[in-house]
PDB file of N, CA and C in Angstrom:
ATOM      1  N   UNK A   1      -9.805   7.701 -11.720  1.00  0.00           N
ATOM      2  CA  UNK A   1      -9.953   7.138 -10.386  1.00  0.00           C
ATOM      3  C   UNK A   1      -9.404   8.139  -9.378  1.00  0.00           C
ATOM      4  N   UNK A   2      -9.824   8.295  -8.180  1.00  0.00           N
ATOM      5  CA  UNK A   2      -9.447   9.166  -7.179  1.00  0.00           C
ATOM      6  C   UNK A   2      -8.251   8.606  -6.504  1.00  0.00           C
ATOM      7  N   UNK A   3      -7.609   9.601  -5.966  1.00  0.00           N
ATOM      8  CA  UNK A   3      -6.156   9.174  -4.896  1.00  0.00           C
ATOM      9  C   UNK A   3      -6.976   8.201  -3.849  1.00  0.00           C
ATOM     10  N   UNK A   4      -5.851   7.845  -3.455  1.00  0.00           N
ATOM     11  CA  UNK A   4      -5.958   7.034  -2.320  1.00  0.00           C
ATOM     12  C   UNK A   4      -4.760   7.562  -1.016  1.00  0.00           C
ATOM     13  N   UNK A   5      -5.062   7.149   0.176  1.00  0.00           N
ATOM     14  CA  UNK A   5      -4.270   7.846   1.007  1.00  0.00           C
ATOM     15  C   UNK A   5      -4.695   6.903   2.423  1.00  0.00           C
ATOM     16  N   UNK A   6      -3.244   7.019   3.078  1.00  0.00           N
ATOM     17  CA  UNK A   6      -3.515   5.700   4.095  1.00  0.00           C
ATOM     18  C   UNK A   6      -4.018   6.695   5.342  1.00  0.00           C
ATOM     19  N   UNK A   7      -4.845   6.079   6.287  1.00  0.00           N
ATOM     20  CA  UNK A   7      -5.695   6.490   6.881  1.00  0.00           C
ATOM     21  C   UNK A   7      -4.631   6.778   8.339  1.00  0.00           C
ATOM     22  N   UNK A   8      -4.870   8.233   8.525  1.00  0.00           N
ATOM     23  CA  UNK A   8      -4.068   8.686   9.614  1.00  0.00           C
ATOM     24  C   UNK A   8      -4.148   8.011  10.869  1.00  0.00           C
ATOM     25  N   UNK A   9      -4.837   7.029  10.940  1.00  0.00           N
ATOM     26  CA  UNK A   9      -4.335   5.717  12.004  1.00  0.00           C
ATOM     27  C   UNK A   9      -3.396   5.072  11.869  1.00  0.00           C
ATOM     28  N   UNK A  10      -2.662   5.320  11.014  1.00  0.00           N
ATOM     29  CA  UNK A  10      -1.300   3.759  10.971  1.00  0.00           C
ATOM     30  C   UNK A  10      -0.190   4.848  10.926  1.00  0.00           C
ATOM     31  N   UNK A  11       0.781   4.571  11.368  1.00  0.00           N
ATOM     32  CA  UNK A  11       2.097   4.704  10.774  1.00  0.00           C
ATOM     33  C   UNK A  11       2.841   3.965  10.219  1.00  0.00           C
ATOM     34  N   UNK A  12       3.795   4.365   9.238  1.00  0.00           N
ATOM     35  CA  UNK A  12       4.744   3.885   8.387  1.00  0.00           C
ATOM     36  C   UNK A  12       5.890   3.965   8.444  1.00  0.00           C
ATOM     37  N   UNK A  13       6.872   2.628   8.905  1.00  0.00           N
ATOM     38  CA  UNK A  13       8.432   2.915   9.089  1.00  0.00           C
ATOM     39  C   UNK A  13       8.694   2.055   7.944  1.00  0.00           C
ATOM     40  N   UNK A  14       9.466   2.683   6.941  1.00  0.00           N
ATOM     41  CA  UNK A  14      10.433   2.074   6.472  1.00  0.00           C
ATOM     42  C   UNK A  14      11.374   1.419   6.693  1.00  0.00           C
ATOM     43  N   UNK A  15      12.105   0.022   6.451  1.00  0.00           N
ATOM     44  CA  UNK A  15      12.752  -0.350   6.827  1.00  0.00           C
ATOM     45  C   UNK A  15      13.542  -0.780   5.587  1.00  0.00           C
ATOM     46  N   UNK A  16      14.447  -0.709   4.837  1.00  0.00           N
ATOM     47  CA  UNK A  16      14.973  -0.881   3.672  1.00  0.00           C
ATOM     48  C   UNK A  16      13.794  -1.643   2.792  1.00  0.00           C
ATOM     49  N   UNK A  17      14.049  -2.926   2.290  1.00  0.00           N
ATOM     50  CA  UNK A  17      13.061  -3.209   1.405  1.00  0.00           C
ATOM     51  C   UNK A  17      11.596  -3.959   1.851  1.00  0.00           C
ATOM     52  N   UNK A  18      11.653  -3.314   3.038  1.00  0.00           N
ATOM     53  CA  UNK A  18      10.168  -4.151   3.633  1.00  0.00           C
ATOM     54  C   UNK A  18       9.583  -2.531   4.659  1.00  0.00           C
ATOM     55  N   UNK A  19       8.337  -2.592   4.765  1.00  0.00           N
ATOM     56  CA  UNK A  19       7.741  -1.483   5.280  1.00  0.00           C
ATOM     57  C   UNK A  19       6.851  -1.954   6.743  1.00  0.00           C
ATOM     58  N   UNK A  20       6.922  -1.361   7.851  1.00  0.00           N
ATOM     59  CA  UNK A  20       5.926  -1.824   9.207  1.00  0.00           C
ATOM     60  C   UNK A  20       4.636  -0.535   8.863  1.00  0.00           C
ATOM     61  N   UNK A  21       3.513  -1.546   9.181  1.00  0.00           N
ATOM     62  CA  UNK A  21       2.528  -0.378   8.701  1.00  0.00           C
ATOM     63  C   UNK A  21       1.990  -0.989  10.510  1.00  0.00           C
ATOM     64  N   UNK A  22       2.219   0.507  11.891  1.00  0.00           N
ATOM     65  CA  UNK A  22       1.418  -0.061  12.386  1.00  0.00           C
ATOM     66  C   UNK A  22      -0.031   0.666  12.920  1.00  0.00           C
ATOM     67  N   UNK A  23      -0.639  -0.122  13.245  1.00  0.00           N
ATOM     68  CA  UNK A  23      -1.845   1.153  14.165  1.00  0.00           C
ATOM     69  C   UNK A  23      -2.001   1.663  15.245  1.00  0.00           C
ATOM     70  N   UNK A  24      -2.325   2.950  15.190  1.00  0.00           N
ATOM     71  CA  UNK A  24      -2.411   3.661  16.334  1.00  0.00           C
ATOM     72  C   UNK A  24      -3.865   3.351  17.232  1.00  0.00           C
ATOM     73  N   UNK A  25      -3.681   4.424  18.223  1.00  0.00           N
ATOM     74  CA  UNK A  25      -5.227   4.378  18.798  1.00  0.00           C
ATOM     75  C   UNK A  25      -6.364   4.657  18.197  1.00  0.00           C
ATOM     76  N   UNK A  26      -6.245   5.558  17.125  1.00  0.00           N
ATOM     77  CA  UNK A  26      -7.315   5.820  16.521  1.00  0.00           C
ATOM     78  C   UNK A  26      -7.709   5.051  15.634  1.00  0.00           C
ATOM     79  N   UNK A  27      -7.244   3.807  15.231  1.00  0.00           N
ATOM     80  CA  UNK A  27      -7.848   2.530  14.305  1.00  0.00           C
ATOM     81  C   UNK A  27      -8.128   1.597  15.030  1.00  0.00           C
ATOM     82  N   UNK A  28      -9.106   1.298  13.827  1.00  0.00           N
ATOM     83  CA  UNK A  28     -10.216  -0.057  14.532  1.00  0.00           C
ATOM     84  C   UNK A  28      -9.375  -1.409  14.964  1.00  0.00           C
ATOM     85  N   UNK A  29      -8.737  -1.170  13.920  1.00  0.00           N
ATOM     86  CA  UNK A  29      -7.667  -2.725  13.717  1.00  0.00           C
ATOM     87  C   UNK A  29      -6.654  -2.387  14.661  1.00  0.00           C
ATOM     88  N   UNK A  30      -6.235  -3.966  15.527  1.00  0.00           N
ATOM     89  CA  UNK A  30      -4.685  -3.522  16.661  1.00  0.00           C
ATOM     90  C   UNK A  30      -4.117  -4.152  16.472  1.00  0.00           C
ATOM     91  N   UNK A  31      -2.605  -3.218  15.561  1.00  0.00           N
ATOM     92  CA  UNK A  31      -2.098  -4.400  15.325  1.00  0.00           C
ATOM     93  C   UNK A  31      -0.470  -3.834  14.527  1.00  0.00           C
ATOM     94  N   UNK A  32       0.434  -4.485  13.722  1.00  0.00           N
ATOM     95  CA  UNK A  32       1.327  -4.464  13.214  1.00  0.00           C
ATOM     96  C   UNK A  32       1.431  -5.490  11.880  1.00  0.00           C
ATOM     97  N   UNK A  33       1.840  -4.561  10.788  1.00  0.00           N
ATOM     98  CA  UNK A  33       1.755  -5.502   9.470  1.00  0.00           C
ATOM     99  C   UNK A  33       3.111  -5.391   8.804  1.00  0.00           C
ATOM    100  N   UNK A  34       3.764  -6.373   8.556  1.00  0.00           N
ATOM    101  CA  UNK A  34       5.402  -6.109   8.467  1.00  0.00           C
ATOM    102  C   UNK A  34       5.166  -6.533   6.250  1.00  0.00           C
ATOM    103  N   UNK A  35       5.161  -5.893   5.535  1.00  0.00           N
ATOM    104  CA  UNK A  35       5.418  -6.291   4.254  1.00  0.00           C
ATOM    105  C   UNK A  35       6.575  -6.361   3.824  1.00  0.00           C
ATOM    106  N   UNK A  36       6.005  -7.375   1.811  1.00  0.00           N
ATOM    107  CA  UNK A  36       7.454  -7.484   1.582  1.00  0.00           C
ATOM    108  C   UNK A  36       7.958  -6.189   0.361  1.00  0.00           C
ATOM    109  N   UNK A  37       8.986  -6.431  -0.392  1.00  0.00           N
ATOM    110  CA  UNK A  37       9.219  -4.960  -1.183  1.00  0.00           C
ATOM    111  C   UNK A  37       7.966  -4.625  -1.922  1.00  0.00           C
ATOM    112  N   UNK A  38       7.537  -5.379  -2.740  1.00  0.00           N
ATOM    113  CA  UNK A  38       6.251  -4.910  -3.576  1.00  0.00           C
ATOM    114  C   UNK A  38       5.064  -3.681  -2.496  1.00  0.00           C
ATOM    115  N   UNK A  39       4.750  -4.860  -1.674  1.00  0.00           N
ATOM    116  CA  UNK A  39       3.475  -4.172  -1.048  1.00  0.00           C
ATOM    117  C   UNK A  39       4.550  -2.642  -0.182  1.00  0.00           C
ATOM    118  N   UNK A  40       5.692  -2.135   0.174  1.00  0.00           N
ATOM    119  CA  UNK A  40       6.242  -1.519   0.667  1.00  0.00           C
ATOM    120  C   UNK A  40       6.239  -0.500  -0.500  1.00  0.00           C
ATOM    121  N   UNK A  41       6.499  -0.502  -1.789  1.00  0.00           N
ATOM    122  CA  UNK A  41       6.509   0.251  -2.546  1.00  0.00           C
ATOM    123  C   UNK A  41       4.874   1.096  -2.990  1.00  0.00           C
ATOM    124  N   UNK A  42       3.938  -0.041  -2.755  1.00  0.00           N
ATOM    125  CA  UNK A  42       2.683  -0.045  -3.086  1.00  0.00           C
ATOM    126  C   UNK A  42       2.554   1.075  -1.884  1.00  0.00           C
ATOM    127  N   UNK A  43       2.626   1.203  -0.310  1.00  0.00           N
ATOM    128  CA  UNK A  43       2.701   1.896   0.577  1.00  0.00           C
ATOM    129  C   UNK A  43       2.719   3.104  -0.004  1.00  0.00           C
ATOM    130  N   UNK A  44       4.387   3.145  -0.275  1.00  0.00           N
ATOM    131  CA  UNK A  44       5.244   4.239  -0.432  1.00  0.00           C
ATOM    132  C   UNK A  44       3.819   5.215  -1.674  1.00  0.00           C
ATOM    133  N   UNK A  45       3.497   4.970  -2.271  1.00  0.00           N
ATOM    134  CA  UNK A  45       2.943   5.478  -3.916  1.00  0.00           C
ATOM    135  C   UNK A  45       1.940   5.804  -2.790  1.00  0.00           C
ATOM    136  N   UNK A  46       0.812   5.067  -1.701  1.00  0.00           N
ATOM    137  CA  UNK A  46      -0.543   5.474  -1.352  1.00  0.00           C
ATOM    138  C   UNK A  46      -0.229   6.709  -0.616  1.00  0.00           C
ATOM    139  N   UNK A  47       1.567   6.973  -0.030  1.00  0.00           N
ATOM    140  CA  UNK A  47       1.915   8.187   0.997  1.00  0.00           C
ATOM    141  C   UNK A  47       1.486   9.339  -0.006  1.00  0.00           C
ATOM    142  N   UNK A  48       2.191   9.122  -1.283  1.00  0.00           N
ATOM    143  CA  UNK A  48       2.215  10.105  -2.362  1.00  0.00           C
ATOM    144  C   UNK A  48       0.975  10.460  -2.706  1.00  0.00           C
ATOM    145  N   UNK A  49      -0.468   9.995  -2.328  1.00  0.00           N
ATOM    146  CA  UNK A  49      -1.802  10.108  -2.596  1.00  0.00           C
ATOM    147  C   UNK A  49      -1.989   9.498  -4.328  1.00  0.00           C
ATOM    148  N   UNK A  50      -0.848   8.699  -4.633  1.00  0.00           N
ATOM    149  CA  UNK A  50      -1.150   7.880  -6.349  1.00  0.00           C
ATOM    150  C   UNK A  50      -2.477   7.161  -5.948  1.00  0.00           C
ATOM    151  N   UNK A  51      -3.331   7.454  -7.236  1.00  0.00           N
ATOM    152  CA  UNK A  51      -4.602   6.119  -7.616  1.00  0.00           C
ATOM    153  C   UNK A  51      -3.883   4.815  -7.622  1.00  0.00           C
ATOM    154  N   UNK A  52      -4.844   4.042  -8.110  1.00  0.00           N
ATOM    155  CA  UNK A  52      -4.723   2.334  -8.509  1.00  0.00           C
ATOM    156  C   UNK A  52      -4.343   2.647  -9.551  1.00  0.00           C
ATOM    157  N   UNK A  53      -3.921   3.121 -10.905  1.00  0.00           N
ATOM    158  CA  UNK A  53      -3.360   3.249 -12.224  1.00  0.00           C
ATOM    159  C   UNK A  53      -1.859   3.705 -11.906  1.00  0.00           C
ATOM    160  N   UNK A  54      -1.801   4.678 -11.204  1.00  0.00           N
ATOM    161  CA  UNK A  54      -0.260   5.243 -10.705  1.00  0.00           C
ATOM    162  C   UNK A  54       0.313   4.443 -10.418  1.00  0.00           C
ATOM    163  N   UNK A  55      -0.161   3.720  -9.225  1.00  0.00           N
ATOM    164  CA  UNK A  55       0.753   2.523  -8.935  1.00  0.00           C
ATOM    165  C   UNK A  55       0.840   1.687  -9.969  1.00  0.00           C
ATOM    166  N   UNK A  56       0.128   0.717 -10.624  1.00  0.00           N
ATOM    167  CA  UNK A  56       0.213   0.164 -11.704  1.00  0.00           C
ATOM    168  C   UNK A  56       1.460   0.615 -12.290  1.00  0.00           C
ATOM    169  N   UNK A  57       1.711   1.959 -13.211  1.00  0.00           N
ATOM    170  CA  UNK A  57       2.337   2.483 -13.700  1.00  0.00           C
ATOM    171  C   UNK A  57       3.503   2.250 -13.056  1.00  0.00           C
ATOM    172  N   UNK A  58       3.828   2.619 -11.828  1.00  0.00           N
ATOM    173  CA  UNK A  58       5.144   3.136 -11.367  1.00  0.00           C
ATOM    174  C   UNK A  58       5.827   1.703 -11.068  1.00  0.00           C
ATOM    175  N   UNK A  59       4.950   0.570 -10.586  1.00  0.00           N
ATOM    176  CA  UNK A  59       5.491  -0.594 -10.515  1.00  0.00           C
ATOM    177  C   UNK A  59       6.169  -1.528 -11.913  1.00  0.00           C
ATOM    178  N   UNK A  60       5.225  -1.183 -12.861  1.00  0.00           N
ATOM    179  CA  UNK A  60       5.552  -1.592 -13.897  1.00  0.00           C
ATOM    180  C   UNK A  60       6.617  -1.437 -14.815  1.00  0.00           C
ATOM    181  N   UNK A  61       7.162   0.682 -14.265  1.00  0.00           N
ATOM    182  CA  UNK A  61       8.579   0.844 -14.518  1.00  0.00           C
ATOM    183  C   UNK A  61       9.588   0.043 -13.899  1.00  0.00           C
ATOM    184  N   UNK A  62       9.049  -0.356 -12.759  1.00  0.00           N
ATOM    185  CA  UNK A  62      10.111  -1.296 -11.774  1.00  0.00           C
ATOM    186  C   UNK A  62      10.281  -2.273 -11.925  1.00  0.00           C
ATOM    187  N   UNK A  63       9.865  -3.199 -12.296  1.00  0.00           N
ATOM    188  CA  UNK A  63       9.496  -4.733 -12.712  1.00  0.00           C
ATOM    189  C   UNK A  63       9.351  -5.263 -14.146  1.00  0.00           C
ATOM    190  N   UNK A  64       9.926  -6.139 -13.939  1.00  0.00           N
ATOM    191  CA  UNK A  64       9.835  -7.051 -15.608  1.00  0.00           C
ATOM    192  C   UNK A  64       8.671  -7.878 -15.334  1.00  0.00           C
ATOM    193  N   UNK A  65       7.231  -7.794 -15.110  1.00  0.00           N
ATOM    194  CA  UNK A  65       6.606  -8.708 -15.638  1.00  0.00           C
ATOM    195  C   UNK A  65       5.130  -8.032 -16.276  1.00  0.00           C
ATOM    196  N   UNK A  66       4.124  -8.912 -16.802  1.00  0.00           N
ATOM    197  CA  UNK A  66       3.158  -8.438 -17.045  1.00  0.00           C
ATOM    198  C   UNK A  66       2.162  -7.355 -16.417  1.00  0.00           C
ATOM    199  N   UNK A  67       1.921  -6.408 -17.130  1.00  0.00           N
ATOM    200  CA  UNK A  67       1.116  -5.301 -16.289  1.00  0.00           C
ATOM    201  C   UNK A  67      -0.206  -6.159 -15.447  1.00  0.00           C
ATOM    202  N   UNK A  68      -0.779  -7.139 -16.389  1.00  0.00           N
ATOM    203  CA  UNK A  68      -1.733  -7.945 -15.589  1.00  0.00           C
ATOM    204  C   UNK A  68      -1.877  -8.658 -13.835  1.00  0.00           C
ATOM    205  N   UNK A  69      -0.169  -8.747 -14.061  1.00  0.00           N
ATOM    206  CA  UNK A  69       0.223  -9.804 -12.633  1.00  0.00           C
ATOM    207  C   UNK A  69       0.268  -8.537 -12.173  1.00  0.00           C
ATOM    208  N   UNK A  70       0.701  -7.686 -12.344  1.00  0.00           N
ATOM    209  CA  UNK A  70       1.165  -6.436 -11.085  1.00  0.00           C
ATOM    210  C   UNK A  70      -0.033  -5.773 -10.825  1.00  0.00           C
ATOM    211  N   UNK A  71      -0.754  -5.667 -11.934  1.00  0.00           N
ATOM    212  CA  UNK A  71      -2.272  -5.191 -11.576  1.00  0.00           C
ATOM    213  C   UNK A  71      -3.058  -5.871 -10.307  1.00  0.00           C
ATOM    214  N   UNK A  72      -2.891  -7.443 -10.687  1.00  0.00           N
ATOM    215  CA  UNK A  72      -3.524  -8.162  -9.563  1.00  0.00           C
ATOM    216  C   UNK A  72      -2.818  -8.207  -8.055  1.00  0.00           C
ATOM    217  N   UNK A  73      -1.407  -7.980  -7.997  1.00  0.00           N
ATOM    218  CA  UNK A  73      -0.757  -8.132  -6.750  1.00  0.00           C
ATOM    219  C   UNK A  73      -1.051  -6.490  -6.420  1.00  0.00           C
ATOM    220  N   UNK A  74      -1.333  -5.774  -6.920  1.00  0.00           N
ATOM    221  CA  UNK A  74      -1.943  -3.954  -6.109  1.00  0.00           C
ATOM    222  C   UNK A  74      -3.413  -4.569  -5.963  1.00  0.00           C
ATOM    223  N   UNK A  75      -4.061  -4.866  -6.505  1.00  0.00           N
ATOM    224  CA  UNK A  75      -5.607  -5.031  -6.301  1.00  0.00           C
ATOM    225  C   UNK A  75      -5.464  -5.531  -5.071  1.00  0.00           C
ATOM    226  N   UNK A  76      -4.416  -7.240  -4.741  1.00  0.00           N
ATOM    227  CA  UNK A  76      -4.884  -7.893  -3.727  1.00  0.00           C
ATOM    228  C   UNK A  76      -3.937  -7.144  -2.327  1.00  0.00           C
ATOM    229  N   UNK A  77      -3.081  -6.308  -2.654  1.00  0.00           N
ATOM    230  CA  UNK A  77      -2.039  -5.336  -1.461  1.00  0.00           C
ATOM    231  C   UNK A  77      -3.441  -4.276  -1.012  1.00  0.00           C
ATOM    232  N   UNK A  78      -4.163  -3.840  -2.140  1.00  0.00           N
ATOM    233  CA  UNK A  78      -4.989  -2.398  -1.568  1.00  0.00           C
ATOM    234  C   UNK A  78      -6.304  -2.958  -0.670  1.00  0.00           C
ATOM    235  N   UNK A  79      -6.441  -4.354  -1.689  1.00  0.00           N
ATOM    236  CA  UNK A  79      -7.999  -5.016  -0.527  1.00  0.00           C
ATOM    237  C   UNK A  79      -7.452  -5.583   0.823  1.00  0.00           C
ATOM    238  N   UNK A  80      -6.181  -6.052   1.490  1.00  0.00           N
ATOM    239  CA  UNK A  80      -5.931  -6.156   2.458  1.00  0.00           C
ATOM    240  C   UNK A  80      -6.080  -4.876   3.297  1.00  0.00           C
ATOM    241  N   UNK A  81      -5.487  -3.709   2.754  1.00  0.00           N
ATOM    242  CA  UNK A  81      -4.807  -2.534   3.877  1.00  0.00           C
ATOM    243  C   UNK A  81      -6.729  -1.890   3.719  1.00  0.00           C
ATOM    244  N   UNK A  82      -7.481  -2.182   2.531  1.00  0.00           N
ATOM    245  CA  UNK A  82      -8.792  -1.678   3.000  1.00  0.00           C
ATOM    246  C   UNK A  82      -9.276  -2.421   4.063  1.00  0.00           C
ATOM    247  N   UNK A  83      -9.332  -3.766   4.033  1.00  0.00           N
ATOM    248  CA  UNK A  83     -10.048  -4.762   5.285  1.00  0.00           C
ATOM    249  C   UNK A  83      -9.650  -4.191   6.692  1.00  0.00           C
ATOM    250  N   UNK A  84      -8.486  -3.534   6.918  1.00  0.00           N
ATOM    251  CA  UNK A  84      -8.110  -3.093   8.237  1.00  0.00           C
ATOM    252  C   UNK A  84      -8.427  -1.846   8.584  1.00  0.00           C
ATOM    253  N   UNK A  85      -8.951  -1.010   7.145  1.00  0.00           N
ATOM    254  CA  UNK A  85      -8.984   0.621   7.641  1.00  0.00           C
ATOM    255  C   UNK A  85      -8.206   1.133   7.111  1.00  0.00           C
ATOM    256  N   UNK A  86      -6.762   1.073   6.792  1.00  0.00           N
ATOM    257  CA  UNK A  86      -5.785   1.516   6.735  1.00  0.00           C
ATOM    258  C   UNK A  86      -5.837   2.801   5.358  1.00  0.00           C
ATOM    259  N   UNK A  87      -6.747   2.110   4.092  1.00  0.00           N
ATOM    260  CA  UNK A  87      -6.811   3.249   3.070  1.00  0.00           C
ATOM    261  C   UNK A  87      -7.999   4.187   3.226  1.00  0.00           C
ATOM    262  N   UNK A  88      -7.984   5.450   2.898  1.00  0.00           N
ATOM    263  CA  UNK A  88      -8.760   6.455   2.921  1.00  0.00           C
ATOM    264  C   UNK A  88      -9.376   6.582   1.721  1.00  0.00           C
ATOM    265  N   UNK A  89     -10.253   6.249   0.849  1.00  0.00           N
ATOM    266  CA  UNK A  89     -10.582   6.346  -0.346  1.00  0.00           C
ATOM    267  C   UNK A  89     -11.007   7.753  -0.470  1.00  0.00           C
TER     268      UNK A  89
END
């Protein structure tokens, strides 16, 4: 699968365990998206240009639960930030 990479319309502030993803002028979407640690980490991995497997992976070192559930909470974190623009496929 190819990297993924968030689309140079948004910026990203970290804020300890939650991330502000917001948009600039150059995105379609206007707006501000405040997440919680998961989807902030999920962020953090798309800065790094990780695929959908990377993350998988790297969350799964982080977390005690099934690769399945974490699979589905990146699927449903990456189809939000696509609906706005935000990922660069």
């Amino acid at each position: 699968m190819s990297t993924m990479k968030l689309n140079k319309g948004f910026l990203v502030h970290h804020n300890g365990e939650e991330s502000l993803v917001v948009s600039t002028g150059a995105a379609a979407f206007s707006g501000m998206i405040r997440t919680n640690r998961t989807a902030a980490r999920i962020i953090g991995c798309l800065e790094e240009g990780a695929d959908r497997e990377q993350i998988i992976h790297r969350l799964a070192q982080q977390y005690d639960a099934p690769t399945e559930q974490i699979a589905g909470d990146v699927d449903r974190v990456l189809d939000q930030l696509r609906q706005i623009g935000a990922i660069d496929d």
